[in-house]
N, C-alpha and C. Protein backbone atom coordinates (compact mmCIF):
# COMPACT_ATOMS: atom_id res chain seq x y z
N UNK A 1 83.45 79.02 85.21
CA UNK A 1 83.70 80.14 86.10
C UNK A 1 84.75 81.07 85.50
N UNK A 2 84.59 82.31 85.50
CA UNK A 2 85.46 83.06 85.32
C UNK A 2 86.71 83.69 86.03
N UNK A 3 87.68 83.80 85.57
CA UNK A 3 89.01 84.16 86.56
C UNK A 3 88.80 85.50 87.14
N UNK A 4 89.07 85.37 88.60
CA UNK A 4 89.42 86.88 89.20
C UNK A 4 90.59 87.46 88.54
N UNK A 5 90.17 88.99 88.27
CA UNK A 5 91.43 89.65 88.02
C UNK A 5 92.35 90.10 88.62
N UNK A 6 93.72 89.67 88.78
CA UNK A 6 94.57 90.01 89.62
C UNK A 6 94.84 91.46 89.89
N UNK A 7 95.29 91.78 90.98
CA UNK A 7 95.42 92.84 92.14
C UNK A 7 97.42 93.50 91.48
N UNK A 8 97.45 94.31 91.10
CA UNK A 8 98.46 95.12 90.85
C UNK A 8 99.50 95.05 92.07
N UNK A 9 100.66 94.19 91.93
CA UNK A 9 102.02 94.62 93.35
C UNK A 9 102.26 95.89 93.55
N UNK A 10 102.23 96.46 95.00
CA UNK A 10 102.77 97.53 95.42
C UNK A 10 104.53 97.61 95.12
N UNK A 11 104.66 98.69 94.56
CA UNK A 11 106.36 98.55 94.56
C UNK A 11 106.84 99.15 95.61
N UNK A 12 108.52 98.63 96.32
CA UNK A 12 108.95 99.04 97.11
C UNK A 12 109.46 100.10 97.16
N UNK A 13 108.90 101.54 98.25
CA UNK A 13 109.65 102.44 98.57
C UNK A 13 111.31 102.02 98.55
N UNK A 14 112.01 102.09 97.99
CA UNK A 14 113.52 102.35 98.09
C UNK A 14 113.88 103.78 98.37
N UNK A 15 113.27 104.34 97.83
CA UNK A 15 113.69 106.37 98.36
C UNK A 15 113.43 106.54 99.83
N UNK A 16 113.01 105.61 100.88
CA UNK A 16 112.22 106.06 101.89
C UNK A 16 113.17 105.48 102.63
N UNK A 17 114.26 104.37 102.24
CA UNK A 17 115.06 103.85 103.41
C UNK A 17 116.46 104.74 103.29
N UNK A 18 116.79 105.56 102.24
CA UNK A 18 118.32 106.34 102.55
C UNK A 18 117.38 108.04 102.43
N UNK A 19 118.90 108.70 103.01
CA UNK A 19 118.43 110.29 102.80
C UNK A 19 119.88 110.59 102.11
N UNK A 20 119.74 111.58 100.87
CA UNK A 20 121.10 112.03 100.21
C UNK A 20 121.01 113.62 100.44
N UNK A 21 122.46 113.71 101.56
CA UNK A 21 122.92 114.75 101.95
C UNK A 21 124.72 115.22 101.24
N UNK A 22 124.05 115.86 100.28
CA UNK A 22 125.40 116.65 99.36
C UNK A 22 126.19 114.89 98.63
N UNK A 23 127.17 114.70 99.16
CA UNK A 23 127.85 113.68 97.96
C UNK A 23 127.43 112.27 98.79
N UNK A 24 126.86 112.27 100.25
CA UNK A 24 126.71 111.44 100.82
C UNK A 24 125.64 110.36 100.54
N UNK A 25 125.28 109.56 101.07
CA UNK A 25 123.88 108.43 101.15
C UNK A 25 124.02 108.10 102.12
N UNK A 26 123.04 108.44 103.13
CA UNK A 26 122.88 107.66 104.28
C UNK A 26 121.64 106.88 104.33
N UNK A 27 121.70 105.46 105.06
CA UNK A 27 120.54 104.59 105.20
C UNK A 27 119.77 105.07 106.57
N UNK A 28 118.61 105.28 106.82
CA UNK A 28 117.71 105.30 107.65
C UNK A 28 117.15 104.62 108.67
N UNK A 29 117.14 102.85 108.23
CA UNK A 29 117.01 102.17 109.01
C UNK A 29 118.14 101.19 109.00
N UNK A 30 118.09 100.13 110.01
CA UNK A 30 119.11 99.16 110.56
C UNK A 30 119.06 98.05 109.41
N UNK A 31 120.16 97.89 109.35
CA UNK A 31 120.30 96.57 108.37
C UNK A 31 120.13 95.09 109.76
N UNK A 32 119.81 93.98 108.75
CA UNK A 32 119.82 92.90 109.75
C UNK A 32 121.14 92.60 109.54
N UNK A 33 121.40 91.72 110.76
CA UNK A 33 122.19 91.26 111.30
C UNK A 33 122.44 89.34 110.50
N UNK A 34 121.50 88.94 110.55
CA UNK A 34 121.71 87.45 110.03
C UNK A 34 121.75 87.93 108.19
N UNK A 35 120.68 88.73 107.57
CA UNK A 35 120.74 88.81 106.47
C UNK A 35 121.64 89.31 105.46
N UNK A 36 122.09 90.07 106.05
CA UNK A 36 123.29 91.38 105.47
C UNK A 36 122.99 92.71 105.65
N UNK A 37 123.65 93.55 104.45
CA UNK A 37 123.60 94.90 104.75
C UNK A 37 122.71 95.59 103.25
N UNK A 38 121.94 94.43 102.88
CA UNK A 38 121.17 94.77 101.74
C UNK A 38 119.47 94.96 102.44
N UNK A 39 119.04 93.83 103.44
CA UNK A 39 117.92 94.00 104.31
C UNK A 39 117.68 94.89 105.09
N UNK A 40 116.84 95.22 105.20
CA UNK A 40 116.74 96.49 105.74
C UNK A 40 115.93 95.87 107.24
N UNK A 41 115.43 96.82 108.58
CA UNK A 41 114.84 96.27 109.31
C UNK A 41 113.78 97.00 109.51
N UNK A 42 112.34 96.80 110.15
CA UNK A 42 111.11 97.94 109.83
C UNK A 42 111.16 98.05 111.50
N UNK A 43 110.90 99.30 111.65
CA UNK A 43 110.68 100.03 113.06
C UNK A 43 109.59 100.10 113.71
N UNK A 44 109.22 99.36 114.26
CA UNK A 44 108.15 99.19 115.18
C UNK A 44 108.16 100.70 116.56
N UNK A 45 107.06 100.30 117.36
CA UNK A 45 106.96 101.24 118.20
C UNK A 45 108.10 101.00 119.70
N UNK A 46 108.32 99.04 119.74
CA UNK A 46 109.49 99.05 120.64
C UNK A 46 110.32 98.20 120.18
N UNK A 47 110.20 97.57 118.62
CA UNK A 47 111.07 96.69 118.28
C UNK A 47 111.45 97.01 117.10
N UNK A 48 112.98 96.05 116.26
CA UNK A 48 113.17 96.43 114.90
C UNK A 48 112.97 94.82 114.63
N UNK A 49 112.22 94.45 113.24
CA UNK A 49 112.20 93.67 113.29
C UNK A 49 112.76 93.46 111.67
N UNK A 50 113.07 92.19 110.91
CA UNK A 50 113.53 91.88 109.76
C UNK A 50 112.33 90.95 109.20
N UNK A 51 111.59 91.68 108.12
CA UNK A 51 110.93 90.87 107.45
C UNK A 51 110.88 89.76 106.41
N UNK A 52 112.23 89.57 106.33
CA UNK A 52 112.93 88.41 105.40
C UNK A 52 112.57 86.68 106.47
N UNK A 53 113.66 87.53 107.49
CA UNK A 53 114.29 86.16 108.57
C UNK A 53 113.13 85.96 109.51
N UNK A 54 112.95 87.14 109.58
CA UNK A 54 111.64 87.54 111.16
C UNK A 54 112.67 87.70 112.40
N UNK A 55 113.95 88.12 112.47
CA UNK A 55 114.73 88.40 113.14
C UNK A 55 114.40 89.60 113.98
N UNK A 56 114.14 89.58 115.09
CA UNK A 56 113.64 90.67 116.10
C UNK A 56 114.75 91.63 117.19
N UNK A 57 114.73 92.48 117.25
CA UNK A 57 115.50 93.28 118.52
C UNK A 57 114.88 94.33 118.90
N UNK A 58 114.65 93.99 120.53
CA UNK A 58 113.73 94.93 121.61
C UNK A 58 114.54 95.95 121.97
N UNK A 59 113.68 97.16 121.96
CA UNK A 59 113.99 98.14 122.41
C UNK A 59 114.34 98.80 123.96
């Protein structure tokens, strides 16, 4: 049998979680809470959730 050829990783948007205003950097979304301030949290329609921990907070 021959091997399937593997599927190329999507790389992570990093430009999409800060906005740079003049000398500043601001982050966009919420950092988690159990993970640090390196995780970021993804924004749901009523929750933020952490895709590391699976750490959740309702809106």
């Amino acid at each position: 049998m021959a091997k399937k050829p593997k599927k190329p990783k999507r790389t992570s948007n990093v430009s999409k979680n800060y906005k740079v205003s003049g000398d500043k950097v601001e982050k966009l979304n919420k950092s988690c809470p159990k993970c640090g301030p390196a995780v970021f949290m993804a924004k749901h329609k009523n929750r933020d959730t952490c895709g590391k921990c699976g750490y959740m907070e309702k809106q």
